[in-house]
Protein backbone atom coordinates (compact mmCIF):
# COMPACT_ATOMS: atom_id res chain seq x y z
CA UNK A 1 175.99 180.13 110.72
CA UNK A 2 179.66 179.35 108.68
CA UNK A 3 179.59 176.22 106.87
CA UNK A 4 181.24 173.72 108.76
CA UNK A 5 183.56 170.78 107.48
CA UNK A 6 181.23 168.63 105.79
CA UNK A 7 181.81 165.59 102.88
CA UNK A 8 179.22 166.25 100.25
CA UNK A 9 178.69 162.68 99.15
CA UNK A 10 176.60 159.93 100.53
CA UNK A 11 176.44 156.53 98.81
CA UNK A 12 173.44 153.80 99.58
CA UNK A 13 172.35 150.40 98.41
CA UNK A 14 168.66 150.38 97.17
CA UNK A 15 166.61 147.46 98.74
CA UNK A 16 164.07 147.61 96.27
CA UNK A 17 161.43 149.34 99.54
CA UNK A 18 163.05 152.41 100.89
CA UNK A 19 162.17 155.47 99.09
CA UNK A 20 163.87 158.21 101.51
CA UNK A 21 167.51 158.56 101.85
CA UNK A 22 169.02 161.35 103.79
CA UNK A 23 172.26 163.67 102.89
CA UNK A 24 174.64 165.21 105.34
CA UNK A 25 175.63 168.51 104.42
CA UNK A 26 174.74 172.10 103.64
CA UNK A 27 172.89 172.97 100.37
CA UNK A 28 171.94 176.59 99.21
CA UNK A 29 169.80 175.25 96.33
CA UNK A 30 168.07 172.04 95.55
CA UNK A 31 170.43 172.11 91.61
CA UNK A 32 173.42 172.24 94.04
CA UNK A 33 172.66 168.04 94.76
CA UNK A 34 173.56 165.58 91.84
CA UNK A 35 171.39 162.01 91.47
CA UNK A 36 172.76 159.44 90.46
CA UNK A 37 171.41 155.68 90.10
CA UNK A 38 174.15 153.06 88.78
CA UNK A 39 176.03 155.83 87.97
CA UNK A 40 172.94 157.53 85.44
CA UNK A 41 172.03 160.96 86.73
CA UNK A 42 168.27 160.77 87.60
CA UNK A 43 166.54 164.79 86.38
CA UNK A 44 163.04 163.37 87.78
CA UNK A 45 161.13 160.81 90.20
CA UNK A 46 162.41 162.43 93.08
CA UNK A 47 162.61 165.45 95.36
CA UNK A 48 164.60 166.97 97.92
CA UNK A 49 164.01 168.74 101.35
CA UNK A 50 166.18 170.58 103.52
CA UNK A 51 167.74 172.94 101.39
CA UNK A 52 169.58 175.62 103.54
CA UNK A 53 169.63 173.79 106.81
CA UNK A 54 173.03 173.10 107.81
CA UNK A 55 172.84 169.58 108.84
CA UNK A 56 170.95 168.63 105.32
CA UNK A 57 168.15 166.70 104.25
CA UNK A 58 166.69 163.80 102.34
CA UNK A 59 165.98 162.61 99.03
CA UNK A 60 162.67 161.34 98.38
CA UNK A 61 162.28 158.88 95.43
CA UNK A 62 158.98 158.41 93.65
CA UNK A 63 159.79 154.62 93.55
CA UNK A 64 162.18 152.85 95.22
CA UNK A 65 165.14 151.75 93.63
CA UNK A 66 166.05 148.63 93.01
CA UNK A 67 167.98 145.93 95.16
CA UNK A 68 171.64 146.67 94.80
CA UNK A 69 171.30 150.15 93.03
CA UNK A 70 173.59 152.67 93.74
CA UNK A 71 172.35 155.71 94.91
CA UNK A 72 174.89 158.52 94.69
CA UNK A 73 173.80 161.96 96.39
CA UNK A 74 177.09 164.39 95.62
CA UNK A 75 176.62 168.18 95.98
CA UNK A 76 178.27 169.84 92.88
CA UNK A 77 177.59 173.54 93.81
CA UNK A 78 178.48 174.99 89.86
CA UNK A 79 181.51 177.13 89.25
CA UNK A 80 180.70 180.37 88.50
CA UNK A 81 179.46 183.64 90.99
CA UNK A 82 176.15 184.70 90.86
CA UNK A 83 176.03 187.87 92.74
CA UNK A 84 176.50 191.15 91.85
CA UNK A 85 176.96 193.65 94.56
CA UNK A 86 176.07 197.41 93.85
CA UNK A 87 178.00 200.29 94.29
CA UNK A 88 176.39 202.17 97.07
CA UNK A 89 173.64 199.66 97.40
CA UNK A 90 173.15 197.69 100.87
CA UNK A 91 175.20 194.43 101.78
CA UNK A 92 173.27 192.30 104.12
CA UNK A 93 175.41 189.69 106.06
CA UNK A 94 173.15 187.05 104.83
CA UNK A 95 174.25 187.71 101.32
CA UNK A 96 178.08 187.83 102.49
CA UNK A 97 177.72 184.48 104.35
CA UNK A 98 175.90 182.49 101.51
CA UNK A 99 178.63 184.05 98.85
CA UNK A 100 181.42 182.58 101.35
CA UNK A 101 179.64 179.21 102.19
CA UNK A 102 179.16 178.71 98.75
CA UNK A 103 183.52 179.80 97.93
CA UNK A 104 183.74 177.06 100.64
CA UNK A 105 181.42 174.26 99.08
CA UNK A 106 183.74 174.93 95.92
CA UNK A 107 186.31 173.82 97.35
CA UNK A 108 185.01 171.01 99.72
CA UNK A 109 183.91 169.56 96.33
CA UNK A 110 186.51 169.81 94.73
CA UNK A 111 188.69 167.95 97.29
CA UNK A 112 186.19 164.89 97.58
CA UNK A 113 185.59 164.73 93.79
CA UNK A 114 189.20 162.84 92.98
CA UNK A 115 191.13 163.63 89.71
CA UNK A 116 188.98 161.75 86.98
CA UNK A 117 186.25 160.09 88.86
CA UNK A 118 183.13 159.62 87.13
CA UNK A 119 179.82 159.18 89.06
CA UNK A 120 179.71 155.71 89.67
CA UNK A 121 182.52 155.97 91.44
CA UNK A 122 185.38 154.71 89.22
CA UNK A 123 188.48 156.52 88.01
CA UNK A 124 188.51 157.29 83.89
CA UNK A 125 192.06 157.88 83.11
CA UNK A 126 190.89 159.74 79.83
CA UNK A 127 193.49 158.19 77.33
CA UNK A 128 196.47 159.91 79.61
CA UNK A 129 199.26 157.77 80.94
CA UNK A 130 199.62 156.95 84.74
CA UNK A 131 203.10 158.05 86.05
CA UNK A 132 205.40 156.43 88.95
CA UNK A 133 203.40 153.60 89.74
CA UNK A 134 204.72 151.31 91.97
CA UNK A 135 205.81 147.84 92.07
CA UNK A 136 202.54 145.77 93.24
CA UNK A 137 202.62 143.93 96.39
CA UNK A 138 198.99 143.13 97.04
CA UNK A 139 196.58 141.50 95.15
CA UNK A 140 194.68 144.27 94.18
CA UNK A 141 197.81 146.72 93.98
CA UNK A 142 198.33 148.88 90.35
CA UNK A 143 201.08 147.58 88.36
CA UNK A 144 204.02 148.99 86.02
CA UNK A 145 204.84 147.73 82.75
CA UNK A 146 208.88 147.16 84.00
CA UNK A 147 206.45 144.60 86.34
CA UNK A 148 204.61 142.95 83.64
CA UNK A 149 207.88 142.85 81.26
CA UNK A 150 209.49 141.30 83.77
CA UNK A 151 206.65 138.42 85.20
CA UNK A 152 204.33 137.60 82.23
CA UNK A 153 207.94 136.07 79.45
CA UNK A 154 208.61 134.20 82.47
CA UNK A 155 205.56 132.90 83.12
CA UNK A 156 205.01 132.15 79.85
CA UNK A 157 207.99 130.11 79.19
CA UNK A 158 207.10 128.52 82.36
CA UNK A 159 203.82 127.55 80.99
CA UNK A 160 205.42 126.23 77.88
CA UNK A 161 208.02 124.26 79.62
CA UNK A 162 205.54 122.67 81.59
CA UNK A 163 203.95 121.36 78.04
CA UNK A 164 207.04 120.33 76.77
CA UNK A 165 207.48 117.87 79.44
CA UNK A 166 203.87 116.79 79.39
CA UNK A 167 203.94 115.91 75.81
CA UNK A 168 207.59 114.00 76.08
CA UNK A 169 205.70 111.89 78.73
CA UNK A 170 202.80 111.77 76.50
CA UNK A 171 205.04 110.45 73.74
CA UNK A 172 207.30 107.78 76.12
CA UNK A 173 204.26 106.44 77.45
CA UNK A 174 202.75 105.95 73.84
CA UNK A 175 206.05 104.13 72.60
CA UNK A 176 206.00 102.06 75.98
CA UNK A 177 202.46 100.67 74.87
CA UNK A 178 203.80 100.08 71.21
CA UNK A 179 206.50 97.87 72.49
CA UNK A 180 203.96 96.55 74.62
CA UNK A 181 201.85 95.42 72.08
CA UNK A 182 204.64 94.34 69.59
CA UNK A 183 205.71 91.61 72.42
CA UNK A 184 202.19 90.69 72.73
CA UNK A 185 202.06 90.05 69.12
CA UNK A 186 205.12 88.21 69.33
CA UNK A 187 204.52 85.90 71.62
CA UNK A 188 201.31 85.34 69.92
CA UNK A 189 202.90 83.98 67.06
CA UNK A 190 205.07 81.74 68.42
CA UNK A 191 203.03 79.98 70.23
CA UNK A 192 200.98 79.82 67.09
CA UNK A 193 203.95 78.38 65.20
CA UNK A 194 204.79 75.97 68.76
CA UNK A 195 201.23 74.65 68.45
CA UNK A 196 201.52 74.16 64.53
CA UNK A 197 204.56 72.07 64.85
CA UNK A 198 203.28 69.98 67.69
CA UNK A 199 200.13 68.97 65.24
CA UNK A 200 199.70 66.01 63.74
CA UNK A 201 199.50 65.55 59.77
CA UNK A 202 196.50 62.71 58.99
CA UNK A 203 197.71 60.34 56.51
CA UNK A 204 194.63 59.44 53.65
CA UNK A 205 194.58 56.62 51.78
CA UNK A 206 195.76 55.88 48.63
CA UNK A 207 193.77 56.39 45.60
CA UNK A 208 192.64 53.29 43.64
CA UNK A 209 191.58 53.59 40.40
CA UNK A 210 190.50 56.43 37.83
CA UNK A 211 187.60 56.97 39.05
CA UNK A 212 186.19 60.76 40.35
CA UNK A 213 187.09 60.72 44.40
CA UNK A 214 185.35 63.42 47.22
CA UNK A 215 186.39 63.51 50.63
CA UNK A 216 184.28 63.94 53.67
CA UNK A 217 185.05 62.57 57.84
CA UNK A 218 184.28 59.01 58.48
CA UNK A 219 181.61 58.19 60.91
CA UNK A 220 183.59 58.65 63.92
CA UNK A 221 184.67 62.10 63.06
CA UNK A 222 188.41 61.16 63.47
CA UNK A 223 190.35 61.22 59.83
CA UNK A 224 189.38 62.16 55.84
CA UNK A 225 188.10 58.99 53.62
CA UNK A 226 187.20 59.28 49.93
CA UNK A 227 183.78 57.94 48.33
CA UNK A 228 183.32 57.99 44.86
CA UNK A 229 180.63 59.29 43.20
CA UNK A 230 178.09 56.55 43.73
CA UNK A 231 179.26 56.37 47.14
CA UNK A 232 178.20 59.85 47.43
CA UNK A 233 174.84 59.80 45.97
CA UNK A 234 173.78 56.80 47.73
CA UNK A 235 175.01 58.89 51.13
CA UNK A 236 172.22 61.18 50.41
CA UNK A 237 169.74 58.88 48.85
CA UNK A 238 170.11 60.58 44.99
CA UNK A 239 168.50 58.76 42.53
CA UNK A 240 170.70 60.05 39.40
CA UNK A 241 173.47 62.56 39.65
CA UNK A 242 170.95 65.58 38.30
CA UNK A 243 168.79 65.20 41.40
CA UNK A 244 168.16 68.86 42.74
CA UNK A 245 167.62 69.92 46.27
CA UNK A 246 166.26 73.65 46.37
CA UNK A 247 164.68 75.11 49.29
CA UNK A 248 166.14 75.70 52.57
CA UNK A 249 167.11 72.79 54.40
CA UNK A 250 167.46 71.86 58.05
CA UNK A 251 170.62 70.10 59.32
CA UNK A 252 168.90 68.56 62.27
CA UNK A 253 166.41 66.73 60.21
CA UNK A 254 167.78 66.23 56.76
CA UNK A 255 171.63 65.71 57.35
CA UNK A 256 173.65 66.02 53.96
CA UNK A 257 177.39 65.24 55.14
CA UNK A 258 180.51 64.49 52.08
CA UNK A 259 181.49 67.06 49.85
CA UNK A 260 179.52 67.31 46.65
CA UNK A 261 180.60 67.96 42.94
CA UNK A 262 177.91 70.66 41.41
CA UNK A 263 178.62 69.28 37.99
CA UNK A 264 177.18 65.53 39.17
CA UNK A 265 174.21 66.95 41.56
CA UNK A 266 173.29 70.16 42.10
CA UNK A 267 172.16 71.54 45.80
CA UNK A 268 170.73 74.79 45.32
CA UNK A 269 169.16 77.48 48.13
CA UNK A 270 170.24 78.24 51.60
CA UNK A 271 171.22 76.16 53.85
CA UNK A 272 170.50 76.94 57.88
CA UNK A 273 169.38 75.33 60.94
CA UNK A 274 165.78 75.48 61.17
CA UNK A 275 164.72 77.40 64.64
CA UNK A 276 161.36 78.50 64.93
CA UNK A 277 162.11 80.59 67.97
CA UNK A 278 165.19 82.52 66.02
CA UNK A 279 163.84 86.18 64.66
CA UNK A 280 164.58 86.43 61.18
CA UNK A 281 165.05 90.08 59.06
CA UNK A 282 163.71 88.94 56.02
CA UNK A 283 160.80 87.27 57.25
CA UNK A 284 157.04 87.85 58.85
CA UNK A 285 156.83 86.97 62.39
CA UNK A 286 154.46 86.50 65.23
CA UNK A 287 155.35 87.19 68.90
CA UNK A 288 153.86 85.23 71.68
CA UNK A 289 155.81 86.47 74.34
CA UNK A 290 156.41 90.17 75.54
CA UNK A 291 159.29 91.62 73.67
CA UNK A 292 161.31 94.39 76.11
CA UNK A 293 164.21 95.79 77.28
CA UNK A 294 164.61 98.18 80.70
CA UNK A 295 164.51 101.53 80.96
CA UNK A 296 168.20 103.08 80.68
CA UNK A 297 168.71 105.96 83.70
CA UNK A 298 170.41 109.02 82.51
CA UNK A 299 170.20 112.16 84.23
CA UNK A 300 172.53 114.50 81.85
CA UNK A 301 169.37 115.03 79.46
CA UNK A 302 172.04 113.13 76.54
CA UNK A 303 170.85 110.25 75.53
CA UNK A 304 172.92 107.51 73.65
CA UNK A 305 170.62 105.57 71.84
CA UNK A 306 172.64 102.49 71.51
CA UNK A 307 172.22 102.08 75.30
CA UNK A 308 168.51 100.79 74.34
CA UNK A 309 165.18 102.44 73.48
CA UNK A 310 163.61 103.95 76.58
CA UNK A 311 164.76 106.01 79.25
CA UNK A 312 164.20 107.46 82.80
CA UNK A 313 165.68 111.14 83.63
CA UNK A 314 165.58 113.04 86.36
CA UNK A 315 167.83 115.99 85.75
CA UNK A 316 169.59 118.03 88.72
CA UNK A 317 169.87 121.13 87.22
CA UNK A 318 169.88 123.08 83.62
CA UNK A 319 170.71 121.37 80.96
CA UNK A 320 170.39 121.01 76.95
CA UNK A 321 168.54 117.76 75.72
CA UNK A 322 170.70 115.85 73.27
CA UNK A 323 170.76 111.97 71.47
CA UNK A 324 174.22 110.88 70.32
CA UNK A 325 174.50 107.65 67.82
CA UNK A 326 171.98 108.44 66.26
CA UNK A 327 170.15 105.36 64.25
CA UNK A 328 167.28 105.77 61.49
CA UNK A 329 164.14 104.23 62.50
CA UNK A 330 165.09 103.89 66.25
CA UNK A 331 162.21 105.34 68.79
CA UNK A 332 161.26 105.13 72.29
CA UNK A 333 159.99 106.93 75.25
CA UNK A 334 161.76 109.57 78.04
CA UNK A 335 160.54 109.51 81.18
CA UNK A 336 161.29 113.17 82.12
CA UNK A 337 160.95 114.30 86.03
CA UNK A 338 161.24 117.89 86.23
CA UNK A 339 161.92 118.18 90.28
CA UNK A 340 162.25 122.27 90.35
CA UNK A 341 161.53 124.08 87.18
CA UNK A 342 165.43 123.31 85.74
CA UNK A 343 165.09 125.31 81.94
CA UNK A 344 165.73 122.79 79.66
CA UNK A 345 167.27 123.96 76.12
CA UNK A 346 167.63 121.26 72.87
CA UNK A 347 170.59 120.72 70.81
CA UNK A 348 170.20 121.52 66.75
CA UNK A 349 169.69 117.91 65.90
CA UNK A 350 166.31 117.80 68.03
CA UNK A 351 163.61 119.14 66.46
CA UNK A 352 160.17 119.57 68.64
CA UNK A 353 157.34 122.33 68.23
CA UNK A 354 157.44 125.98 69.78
CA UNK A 355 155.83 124.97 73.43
CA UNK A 356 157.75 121.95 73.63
CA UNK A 357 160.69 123.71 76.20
CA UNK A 358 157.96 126.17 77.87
CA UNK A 359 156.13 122.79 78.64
CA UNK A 360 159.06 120.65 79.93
CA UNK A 361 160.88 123.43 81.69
CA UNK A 362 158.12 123.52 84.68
CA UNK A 363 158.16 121.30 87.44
CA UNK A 364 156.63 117.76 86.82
CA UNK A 365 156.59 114.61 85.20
CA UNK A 366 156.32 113.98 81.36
CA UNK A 367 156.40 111.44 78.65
CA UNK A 368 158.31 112.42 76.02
CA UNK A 369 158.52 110.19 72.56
CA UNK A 370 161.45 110.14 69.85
CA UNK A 371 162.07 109.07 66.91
CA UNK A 372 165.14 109.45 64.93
CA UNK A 373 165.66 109.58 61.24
CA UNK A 374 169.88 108.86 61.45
CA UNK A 375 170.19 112.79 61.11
CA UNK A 376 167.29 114.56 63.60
CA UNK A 377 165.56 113.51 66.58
CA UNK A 378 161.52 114.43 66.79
CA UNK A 379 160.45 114.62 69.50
CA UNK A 380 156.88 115.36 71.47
CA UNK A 381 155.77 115.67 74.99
CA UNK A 382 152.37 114.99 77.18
CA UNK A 383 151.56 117.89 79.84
CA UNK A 384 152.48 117.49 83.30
CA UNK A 385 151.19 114.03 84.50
CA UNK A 386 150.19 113.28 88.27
């Protein structure tokens, strides 16, 4: 029977199940049929049936391909003639009808094959230049270089006009604050100066005498008297004028008030309210009460540790665990709630061992512990806990 129009190409999707995927058109020998996965021409794992039937066959695959691969099944019947009649010998019509059908598979695949497409279906232009293209009018249209010359400069300036004008406003806006802020500052000092004016100067009496004067508030806390040097020891009950205070002293229960001349008696130490309920840094302490603060909840998996100590995070996706302002000696606890298996990366500041990320990127809950140094983070996790 002749060969009949027929396209010798059919394209599938692989579904990662089907194994058998027919073609459509005549083939006179199973090396006639080219196939192709993603474009890679497969020599093995399959076979084919149906050669020399004019409505086709199939292509059986050893294993299925994959979800999404392209199976290509083109019939590239070679170019050349391979038979040789003899002089005198017999010609059989068989023979003259597969010699034509194959003359006309030549040519069908030749005229489905466009100029420089490769077999995964996309055009290789081979280095050579394109000629007449249009101007593009769709989306997905070619284009010219007269059309990109044209568009892209003006675009481009565009674009940097756009910036221009962004950074002016950027700039007005800045020397709007400045003026701002000098009127603040302005006002600021004149009412300073107002206020200074409006004070009133106390007078002090006058000095009697040659002997040594010191100053200090009268009782009532309302102008400057001076005392004299006995005057001032007897305030705070000095024997001589080499008595020495050292120690720390409270205010509340030993109340020193004048102003006192070193050279005629010394005070030495610190001087500070005494609170018993006041923490001190230099100092052992004992705690009666719970000390605490609450759990900070942050779901970005970056932790700023000057928000406090401890921490509650339930992330909603991927993410890369990170501590910003970082402080040496600071450490704490992360409540970590894994709700679906998010993969959780670190940053290069936190340092942890090699199951640490395999552990915490599974669904569940964990308590992870820090503690920074000022430059790293260590950190450590429990397993999953229910």
């Amino acid at each position: 029977m002749p060969i009949t129009n027929q396209t010798p190409l059919s394209i599938y999707a692989g579904n990662g199940a089907t194994t058998i995927f027919p073609y459509t058109f005549k083939l006179l020998d199973d090396e006639d049929l080219s196939v192709y996965l993603d474009g890679t021409i497969q020599v093995t794992g399959y076979s084919i049936s149906g050669v020399g039937d004019d409505g086709g066959g199939s292509v059986t695959f050893t294993v299925a391909p994959a979800t999404d691969v392209v199976i290509r099944l083109e019939r590239t019947v070679s170019k050349d003639r391979n038979t040789d009649y003899v002089e005198g010998g017999q010609l059989a019509a068989s023979t003259l009808d597969n010699d034509f059908d194959r003359i006309v598979m030549m040519i069908q695949d030749s005229a489905e094959a466009p100029l420089l497409e490769t077999p995964d279906g996309k055009f290789d232009a081979e280095s050579k230049v394109i000629k007449n293209v249009a101007t593009p009018v769709a989306g997905n249209d070619a284009t010219n270089k007269t059309y990109v010359d044209s568009t892209i400069p003006a675009n481009v300036a565009a674009a940097a006009a756009s910036a221009a004008a962004a950074s002016t406003s950027a700039s007005n806006a800045a020397t709007s604050e400045t003026n701002a802020a000098t009127s603040e500052s302005n006002a600021s000092t004149s009412a300073f100066n107002a206020a200074a004016s409006a004070a009133t100067i106390p007078t002090y009496p006058t000095l009697a005498g040659n002997g040594l004067k010191y100053t200090r508030l009268n009782v009532g806390a309302t102008e400057m008297e001076f005392r004299t040097t006995a005057e001032v020891l007897s305030d705070i009950g000095a024997a001589t004028a080499s008595h020495n205070h050292s120690g720390v002293y409270s205010l509340t229960s030993h109340d020193h008030s004048g102003v006192y001349s070193l050279t005629s008696h010394n005070h030495s130490g610190t001087y500070e309210p005494v609170d018993t309920n006041l923490v001190r840094k230099n100092a052992i302490q004992s705690f009666t009460a719970p000390q605490r603060g609450p759990a900070i909840t942050d779901n970005d998996l970056s932790f700023d540790l000057t928000a406090g100590n401890n921490f509650i995070c339930t992330p909603t996706g991927a993410g890369t665990l990170t501590f910003t302002n970082l402080a040496a000696g600071q450490c704490g606890t992360v409540i970590l709630i894994n709700g679906s298996s998010y993969a959780i990366s670190k940053a290069a500041a936190v340092k942890c061992d090699t199951n640490f990320l395999a552990k915490v990127s599974v669904t569940g809950s964990y308590m992870v512990s820090y503690y920074c140094d000022g430059t790293n983070v260590y950190v450590a996790t429990t397993g999953a806990l229910s």
